[in-house]
C-alpha atoms as a PDB file:
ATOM      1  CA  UNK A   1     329.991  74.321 118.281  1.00  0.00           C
ATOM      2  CA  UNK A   2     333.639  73.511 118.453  1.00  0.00           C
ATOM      3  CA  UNK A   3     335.956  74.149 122.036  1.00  0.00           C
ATOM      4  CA  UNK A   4     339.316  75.096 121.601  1.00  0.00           C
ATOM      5  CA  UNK A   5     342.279  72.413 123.073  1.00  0.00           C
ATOM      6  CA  UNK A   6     344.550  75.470 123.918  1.00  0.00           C
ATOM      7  CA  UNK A   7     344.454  75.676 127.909  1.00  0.00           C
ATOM      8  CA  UNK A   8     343.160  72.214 128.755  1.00  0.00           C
ATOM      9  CA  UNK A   9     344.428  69.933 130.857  1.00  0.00           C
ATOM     10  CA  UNK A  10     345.075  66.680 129.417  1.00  0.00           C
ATOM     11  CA  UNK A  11     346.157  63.198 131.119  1.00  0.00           C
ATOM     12  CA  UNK A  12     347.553  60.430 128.619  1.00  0.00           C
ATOM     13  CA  UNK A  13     348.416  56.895 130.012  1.00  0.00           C
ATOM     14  CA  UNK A  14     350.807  54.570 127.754  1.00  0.00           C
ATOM     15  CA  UNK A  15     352.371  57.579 126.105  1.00  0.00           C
ATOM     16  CA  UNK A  16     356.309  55.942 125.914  1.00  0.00           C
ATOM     17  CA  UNK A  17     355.828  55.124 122.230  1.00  0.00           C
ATOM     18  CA  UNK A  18     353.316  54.633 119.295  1.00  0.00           C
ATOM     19  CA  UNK A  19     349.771  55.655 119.974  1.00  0.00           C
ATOM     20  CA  UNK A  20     350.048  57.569 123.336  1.00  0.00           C
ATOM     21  CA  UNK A  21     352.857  59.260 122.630  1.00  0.00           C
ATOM     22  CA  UNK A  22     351.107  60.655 119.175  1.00  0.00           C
ATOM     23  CA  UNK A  23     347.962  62.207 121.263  1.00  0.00           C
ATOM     24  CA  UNK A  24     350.231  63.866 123.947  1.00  0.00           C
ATOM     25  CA  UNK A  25     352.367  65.475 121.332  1.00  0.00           C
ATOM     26  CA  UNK A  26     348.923  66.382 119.669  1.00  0.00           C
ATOM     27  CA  UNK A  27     347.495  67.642 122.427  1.00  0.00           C
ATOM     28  CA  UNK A  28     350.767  69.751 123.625  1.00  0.00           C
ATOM     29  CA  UNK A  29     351.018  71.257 119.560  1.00  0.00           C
ATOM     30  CA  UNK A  30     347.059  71.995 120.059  1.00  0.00           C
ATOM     31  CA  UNK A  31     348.056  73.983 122.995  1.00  0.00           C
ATOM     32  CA  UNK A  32     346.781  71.312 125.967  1.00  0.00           C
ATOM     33  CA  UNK A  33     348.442  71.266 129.246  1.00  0.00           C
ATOM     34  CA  UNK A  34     349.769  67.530 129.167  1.00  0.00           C
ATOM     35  CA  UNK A  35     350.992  64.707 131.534  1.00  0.00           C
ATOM     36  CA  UNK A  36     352.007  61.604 130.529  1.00  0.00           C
ATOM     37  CA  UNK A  37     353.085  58.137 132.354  1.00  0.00           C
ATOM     38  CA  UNK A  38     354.373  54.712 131.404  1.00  0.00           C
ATOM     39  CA  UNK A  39     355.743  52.123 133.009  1.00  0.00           C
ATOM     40  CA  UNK A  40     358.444  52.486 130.292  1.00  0.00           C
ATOM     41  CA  UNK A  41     361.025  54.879 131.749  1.00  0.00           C
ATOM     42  CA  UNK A  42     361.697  56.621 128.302  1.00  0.00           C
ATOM     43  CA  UNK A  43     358.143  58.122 128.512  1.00  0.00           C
ATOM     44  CA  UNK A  44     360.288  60.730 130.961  1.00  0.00           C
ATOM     45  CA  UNK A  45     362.372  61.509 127.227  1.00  0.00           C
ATOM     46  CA  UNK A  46     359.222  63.103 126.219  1.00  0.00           C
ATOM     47  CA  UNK A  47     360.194  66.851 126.864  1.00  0.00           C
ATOM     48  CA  UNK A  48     362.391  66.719 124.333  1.00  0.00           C
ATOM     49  CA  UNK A  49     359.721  66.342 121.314  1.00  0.00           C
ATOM     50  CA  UNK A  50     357.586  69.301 123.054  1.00  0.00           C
ATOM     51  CA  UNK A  51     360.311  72.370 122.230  1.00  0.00           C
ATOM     52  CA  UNK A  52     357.852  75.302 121.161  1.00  0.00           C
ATOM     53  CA  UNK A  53     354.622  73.795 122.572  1.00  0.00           C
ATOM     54  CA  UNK A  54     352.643  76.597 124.937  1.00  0.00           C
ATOM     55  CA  UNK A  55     351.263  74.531 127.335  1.00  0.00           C
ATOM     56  CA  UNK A  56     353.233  72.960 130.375  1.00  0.00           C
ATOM     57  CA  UNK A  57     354.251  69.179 130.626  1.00  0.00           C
ATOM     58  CA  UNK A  58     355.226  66.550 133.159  1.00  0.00           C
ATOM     59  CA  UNK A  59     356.066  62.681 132.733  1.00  0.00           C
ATOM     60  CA  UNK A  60     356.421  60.320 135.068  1.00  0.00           C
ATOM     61  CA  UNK A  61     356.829  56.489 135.202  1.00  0.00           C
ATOM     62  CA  UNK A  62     353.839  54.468 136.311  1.00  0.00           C
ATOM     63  CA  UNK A  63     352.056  51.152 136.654  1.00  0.00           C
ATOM     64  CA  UNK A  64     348.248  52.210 136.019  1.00  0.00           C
ATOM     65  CA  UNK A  65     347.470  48.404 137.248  1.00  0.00           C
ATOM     66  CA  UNK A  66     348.814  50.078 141.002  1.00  0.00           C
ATOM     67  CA  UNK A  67     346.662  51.923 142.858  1.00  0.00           C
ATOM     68  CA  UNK A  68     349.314  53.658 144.702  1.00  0.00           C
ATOM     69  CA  UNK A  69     351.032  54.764 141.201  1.00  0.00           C
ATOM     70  CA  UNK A  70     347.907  55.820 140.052  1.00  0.00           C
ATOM     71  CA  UNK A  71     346.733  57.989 142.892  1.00  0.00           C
ATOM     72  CA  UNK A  72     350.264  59.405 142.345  1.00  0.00           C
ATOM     73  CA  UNK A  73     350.332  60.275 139.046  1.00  0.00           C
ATOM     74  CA  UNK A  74     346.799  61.668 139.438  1.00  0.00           C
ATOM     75  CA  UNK A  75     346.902  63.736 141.841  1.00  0.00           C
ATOM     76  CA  UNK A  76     350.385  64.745 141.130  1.00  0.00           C
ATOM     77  CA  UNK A  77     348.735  65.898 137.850  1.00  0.00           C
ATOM     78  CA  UNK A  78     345.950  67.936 139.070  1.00  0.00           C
ATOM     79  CA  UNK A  79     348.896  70.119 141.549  1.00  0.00           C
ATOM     80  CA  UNK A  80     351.218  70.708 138.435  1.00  0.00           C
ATOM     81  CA  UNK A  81     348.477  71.556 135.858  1.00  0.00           C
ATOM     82  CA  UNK A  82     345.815  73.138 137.513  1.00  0.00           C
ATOM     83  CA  UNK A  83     343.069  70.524 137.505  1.00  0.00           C
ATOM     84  CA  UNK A  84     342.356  67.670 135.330  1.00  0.00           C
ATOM     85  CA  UNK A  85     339.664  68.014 132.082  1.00  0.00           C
ATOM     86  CA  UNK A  86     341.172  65.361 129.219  1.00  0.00           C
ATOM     87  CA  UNK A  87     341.674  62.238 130.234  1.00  0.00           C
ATOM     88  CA  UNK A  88     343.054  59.637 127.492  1.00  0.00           C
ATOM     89  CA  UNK A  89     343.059  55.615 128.894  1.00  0.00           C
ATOM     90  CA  UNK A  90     345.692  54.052 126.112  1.00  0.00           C
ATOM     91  CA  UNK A  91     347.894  52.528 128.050  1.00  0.00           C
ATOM     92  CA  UNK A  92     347.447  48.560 127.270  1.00  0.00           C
ATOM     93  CA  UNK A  93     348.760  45.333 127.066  1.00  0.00           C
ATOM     94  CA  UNK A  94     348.277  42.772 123.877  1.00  0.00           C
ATOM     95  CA  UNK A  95     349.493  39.809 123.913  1.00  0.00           C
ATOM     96  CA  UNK A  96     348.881  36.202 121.606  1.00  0.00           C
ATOM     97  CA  UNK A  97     346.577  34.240 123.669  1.00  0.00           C
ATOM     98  CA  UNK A  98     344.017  31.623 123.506  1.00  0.00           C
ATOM     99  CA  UNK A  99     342.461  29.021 125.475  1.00  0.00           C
ATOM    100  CA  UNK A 100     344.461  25.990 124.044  1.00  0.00           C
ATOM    101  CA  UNK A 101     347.952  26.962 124.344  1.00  0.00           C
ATOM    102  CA  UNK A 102     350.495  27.601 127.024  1.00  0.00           C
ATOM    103  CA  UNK A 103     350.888  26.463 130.386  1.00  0.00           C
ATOM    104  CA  UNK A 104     348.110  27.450 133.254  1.00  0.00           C
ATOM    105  CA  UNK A 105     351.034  29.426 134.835  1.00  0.00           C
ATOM    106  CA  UNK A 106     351.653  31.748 132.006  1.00  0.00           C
ATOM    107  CA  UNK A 107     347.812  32.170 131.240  1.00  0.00           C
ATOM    108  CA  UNK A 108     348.061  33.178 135.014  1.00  0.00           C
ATOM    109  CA  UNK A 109     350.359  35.819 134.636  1.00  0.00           C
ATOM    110  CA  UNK A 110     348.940  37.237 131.174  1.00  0.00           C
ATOM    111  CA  UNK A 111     345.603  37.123 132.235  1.00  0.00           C
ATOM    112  CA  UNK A 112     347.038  39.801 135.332  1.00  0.00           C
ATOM    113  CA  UNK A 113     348.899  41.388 132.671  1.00  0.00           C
ATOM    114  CA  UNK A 114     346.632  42.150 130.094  1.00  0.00           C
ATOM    115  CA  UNK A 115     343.188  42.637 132.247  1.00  0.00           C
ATOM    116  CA  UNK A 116     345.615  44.746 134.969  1.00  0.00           C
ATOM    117  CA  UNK A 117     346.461  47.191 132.226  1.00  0.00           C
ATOM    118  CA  UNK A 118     343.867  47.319 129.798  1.00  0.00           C
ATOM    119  CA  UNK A 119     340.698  47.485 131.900  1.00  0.00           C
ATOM    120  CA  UNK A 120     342.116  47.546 135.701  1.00  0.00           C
ATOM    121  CA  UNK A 121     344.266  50.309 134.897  1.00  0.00           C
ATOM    122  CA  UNK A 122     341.548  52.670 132.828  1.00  0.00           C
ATOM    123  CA  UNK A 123     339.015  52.155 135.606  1.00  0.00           C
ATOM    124  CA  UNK A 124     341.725  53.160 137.941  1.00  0.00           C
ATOM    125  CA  UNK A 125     342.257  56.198 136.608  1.00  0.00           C
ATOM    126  CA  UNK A 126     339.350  57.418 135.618  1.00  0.00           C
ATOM    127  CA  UNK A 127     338.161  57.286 139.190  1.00  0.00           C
ATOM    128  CA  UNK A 128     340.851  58.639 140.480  1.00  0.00           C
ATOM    129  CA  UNK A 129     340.753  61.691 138.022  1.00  0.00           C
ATOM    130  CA  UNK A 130     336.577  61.658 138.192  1.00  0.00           C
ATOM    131  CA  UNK A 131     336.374  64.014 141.538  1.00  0.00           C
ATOM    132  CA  UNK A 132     338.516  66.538 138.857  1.00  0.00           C
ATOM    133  CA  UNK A 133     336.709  66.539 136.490  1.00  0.00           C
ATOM    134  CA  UNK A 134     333.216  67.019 137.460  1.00  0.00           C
ATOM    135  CA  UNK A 135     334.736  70.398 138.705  1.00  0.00           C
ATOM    136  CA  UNK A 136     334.040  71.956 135.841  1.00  0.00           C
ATOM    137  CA  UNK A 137     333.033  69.245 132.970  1.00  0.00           C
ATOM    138  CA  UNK A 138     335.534  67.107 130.755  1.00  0.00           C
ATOM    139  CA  UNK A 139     336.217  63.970 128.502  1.00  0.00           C
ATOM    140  CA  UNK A 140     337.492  60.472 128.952  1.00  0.00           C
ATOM    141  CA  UNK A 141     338.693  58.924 126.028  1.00  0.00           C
ATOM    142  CA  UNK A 142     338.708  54.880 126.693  1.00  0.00           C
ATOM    143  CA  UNK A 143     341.036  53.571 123.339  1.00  0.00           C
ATOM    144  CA  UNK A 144     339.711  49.940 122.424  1.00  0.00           C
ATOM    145  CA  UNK A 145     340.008  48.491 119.304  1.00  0.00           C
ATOM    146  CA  UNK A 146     338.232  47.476 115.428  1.00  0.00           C
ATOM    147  CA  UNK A 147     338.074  44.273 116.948  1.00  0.00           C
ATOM    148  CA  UNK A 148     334.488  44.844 119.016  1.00  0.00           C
ATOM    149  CA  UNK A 149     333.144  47.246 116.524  1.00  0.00           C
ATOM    150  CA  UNK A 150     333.965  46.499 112.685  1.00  0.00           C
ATOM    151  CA  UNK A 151     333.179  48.226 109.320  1.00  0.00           C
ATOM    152  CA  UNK A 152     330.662  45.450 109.401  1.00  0.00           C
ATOM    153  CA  UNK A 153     328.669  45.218 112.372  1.00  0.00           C
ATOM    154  CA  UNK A 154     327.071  46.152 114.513  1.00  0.00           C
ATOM    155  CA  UNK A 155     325.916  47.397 111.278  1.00  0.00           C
ATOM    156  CA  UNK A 156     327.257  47.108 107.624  1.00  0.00           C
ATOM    157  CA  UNK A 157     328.613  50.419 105.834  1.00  0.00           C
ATOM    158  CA  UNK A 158     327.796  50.635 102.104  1.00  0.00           C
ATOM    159  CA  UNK A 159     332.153  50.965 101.538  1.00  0.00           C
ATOM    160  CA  UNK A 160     331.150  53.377  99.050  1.00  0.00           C
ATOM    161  CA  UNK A 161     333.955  55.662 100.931  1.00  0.00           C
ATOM    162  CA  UNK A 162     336.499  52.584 100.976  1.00  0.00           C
ATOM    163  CA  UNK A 163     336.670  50.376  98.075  1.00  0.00           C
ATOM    164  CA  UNK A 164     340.181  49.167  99.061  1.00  0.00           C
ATOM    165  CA  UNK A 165     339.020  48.428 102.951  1.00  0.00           C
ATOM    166  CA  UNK A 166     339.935  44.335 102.828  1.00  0.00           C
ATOM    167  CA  UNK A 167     336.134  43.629 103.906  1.00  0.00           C
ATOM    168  CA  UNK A 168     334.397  45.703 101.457  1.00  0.00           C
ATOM    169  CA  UNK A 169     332.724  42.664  99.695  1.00  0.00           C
ATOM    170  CA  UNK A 170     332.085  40.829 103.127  1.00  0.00           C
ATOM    171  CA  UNK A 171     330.981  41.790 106.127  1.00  0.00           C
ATOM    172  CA  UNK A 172     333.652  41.932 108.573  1.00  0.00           C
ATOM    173  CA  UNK A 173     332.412  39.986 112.167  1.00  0.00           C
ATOM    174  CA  UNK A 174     333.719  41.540 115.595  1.00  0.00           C
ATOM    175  CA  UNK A 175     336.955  39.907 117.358  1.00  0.00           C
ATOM    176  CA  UNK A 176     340.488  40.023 116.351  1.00  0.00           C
ATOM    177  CA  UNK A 177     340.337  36.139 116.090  1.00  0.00           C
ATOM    178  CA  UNK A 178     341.663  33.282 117.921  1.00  0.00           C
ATOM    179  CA  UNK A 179     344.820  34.630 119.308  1.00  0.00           C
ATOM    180  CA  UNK A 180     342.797  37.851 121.133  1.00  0.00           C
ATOM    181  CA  UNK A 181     340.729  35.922 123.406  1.00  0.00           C
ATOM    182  CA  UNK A 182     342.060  38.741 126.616  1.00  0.00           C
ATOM    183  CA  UNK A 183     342.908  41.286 124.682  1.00  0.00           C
ATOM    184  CA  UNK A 184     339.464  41.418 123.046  1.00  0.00           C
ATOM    185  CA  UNK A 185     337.714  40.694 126.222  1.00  0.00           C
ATOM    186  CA  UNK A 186     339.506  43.617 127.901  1.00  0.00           C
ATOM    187  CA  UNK A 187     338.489  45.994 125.402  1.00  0.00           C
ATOM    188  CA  UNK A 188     335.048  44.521 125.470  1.00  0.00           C
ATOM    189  CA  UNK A 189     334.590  45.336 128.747  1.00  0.00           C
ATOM    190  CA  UNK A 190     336.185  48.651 128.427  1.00  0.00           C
ATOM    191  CA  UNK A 191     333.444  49.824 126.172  1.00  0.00           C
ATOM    192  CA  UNK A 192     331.002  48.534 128.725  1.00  0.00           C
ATOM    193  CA  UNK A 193     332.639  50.881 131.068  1.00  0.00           C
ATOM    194  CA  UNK A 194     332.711  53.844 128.963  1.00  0.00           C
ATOM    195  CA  UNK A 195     328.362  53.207 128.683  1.00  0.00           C
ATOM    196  CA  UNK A 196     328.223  53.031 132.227  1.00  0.00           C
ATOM    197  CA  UNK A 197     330.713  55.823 132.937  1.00  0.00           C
ATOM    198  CA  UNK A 198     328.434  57.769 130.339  1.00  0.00           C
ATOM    199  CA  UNK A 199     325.386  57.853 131.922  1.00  0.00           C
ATOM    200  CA  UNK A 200     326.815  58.558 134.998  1.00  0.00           C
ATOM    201  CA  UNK A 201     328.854  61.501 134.350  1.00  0.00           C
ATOM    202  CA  UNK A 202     326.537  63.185 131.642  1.00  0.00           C
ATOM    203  CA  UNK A 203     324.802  65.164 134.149  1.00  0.00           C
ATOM    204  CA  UNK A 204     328.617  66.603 135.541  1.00  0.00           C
ATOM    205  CA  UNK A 205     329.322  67.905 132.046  1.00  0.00           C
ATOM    206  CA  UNK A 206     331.753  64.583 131.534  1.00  0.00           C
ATOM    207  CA  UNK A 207     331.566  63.110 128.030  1.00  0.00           C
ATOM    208  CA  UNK A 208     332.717  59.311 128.174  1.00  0.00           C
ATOM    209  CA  UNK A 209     333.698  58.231 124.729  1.00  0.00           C
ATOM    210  CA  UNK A 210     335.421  54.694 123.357  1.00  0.00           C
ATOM    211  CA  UNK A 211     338.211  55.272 120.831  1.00  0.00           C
ATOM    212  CA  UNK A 212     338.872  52.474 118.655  1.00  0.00           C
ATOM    213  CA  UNK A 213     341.244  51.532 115.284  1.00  0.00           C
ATOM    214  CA  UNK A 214     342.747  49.048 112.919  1.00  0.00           C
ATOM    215  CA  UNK A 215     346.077  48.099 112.371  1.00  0.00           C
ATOM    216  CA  UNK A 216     348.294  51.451 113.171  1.00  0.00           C
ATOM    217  CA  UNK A 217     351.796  52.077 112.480  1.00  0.00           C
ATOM    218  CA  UNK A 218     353.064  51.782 116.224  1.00  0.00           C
ATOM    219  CA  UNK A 219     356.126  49.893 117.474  1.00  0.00           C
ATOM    220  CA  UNK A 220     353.620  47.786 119.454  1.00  0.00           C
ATOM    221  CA  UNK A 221     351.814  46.782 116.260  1.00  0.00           C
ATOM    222  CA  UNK A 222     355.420  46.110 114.227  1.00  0.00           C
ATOM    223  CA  UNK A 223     356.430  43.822 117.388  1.00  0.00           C
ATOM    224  CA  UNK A 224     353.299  42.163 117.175  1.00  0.00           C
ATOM    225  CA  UNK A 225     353.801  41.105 113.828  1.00  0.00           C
ATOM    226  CA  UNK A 226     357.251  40.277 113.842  1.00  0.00           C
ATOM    227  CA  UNK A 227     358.997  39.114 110.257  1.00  0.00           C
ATOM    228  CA  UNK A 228     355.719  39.075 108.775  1.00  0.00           C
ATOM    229  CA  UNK A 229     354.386  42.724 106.651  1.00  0.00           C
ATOM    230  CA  UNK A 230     351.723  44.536 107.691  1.00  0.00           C
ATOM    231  CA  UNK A 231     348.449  45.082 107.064  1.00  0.00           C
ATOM    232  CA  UNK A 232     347.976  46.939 103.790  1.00  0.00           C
ATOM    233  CA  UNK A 233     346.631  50.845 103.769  1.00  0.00           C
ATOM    234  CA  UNK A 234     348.510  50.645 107.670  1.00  0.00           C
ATOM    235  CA  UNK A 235     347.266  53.981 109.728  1.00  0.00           C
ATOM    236  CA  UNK A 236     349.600  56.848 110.607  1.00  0.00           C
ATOM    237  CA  UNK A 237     349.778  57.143 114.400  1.00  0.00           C
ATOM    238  CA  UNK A 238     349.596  60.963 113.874  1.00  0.00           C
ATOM    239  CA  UNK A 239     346.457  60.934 111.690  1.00  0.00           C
ATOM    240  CA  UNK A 240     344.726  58.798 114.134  1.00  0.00           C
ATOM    241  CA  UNK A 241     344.975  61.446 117.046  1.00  0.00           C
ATOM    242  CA  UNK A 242     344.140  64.431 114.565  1.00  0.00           C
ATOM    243  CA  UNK A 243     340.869  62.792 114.837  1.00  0.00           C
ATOM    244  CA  UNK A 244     341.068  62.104 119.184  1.00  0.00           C
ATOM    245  CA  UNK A 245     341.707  66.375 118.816  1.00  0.00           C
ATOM    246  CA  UNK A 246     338.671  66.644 116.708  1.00  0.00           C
ATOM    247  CA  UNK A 247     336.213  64.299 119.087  1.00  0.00           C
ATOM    248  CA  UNK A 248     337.672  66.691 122.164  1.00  0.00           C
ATOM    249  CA  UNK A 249     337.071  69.936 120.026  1.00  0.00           C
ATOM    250  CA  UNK A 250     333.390  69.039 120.182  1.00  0.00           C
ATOM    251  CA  UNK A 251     332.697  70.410 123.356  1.00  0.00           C
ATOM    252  CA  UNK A 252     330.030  70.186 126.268  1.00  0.00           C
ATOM    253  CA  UNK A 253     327.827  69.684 123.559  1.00  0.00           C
ATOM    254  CA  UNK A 254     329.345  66.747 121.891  1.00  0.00           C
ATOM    255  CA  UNK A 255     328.424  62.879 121.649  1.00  0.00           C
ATOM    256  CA  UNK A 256     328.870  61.260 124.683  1.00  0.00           C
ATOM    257  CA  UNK A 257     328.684  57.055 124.658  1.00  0.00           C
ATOM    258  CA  UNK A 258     329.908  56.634 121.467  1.00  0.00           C
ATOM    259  CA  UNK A 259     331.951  54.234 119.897  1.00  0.00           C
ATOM    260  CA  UNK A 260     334.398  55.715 117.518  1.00  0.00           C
ATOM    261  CA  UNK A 261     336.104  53.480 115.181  1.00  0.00           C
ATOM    262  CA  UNK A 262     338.934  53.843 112.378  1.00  0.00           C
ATOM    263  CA  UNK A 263     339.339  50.930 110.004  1.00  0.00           C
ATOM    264  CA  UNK A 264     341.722  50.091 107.852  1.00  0.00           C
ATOM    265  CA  UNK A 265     341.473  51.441 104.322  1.00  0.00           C
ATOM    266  CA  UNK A 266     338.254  53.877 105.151  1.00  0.00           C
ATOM    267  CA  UNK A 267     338.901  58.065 105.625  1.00  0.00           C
ATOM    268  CA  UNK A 268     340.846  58.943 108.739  1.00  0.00           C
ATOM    269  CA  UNK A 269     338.495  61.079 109.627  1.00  0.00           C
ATOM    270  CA  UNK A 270     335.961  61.613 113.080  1.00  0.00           C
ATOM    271  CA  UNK A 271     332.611  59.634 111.808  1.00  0.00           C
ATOM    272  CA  UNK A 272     328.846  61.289 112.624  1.00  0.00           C
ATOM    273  CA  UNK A 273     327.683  60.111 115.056  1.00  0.00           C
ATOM    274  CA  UNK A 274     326.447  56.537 115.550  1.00  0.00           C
ATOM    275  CA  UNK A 275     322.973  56.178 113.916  1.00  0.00           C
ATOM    276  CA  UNK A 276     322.190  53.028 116.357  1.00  0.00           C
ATOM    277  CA  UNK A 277     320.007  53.810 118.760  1.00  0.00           C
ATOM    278  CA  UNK A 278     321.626  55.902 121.495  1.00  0.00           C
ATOM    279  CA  UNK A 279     323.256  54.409 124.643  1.00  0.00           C
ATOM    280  CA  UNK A 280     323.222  57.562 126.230  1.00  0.00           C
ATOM    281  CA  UNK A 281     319.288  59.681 125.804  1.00  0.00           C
END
């Protein structure tokens, strides 16, 4: 059984640029009632991509780290649309870090920046958008990342699908390597608060799903890199939330504690779901 997007009403976080903005303007084409918020004031520029779409829109700026922005942008969203039944955590923070470099100042101040965003600000909103939802039933979408599940564990694919994936001869391990310590940890302990969440909200008709990828075209991803070229068979930011629109069309009746993962050189496509034992019965 598939549910139609047309009608919903669809929060996305981090939607200025690359990623975010791709599933809001997927969502809006689909038909979805959308609001969006940054802390980048050009996320209020989005209108202008949305000329034709059906479904209302509002953007705002906000911090998703503040509680007061949050609560803002929340509730704000629920008056203007009707209610709240989508709800997409991508906004995040990644920056080069490790335990061995900088001064204890500036691992200070990124260790607020990156946890604040990427795990501070999901759990934010999805509690503040929670009393919504359970209404009448929904989805939270919690983005993480390739790094903390691979094509390689926890459990090796056969690559048959992907003979030009870079690890198809080698397992790849979890972790983004030594320059990821908080960015990996936050999305580590974002998909240990999408379990939770699941169990939780299963019986409100709430799915709770992690969304992770490889390297994606996104100007977040070309800053990251800087002179150097990216990663061979690079993702397109608008295939990648085809396949968010396809995990949402799966209804009440869909997977729920799932980690769903997009690699680098496999199909862009929504995977069965995990064959590892459930975390949600």
């Amino acid at each position: 059984m598939t549910a139609s997007i047309e009608g919903r009403k669809a929060i996305v976080t981090g939607a200025a640029q690359g990623l975010g903005l791709a599933y809001a303007l997927a969502l809006a084409r689909a038909g979805a009632h959308v609001a969006v918020c940054d802390s980048d004031a050009s996320v209020e520029d989005l209108a202008s991509h949305l000329a034709g779409c059906r479904g209302s829109f509002w953007a705002t700026v906000a911090d998703v780290s503040s509680p007061d922005d949050v609560r803002r942008f929340v509730d704000g969203t629920a008056e203007r649309l009707g209610g709240i039944d989508i709800v997409v955590n991508n906004a995040a923070v990644c920056l080069p870090t490790n335990p061995v470099s900088g001064s204890w100042d500036k691992a200070v101040d990124d260790c607020d920046r990156t946890l604040g965003t990427n795990i501070r600000g999901a759990y934010l909103v999805g509690r503040a958008a929670i009393p919504y939802l359970v209404r009448q039933g929904g989805d939270i979408v919690n983005v993480t990342t390739d790094h903390i599940h691979t094509c390689g564990w926890p459990e090796a694919l056969d690559h048959a699908d992907a003979p030009a994936c870079p690890w198809a001869s080698t397992p790849r391990p979890p972790g983004g390597g030594t320059a990821f310590d908080l960015y990996d940890a936050s999305k580590w302990a974002l998909n240990g608060l999408t379990h939770a969440w699941a169990q939780a909200l299963r019986p409100h008709g709430v799915r709770v799903n992690s969304f992770g990828m490889g390297a994606t075209d996104t100007p977040m991803y070309r800053k990251f890199l800087g002179d150097r070229p990216p990663a061979p068979g690079l993702m397109a930011a608008g295939d990648v939330a085809a396949v968010l629109l396809d995990l949402l069309a799966e209804g009440p009746g869909g997977r729920t504690g799932d980690s769903i993962q997009l690699w680098v050189g496999h199909p862009c496509v929504l995977p069965p779901v995990a064959t590892l034992p459930a975390v949600v019965a």
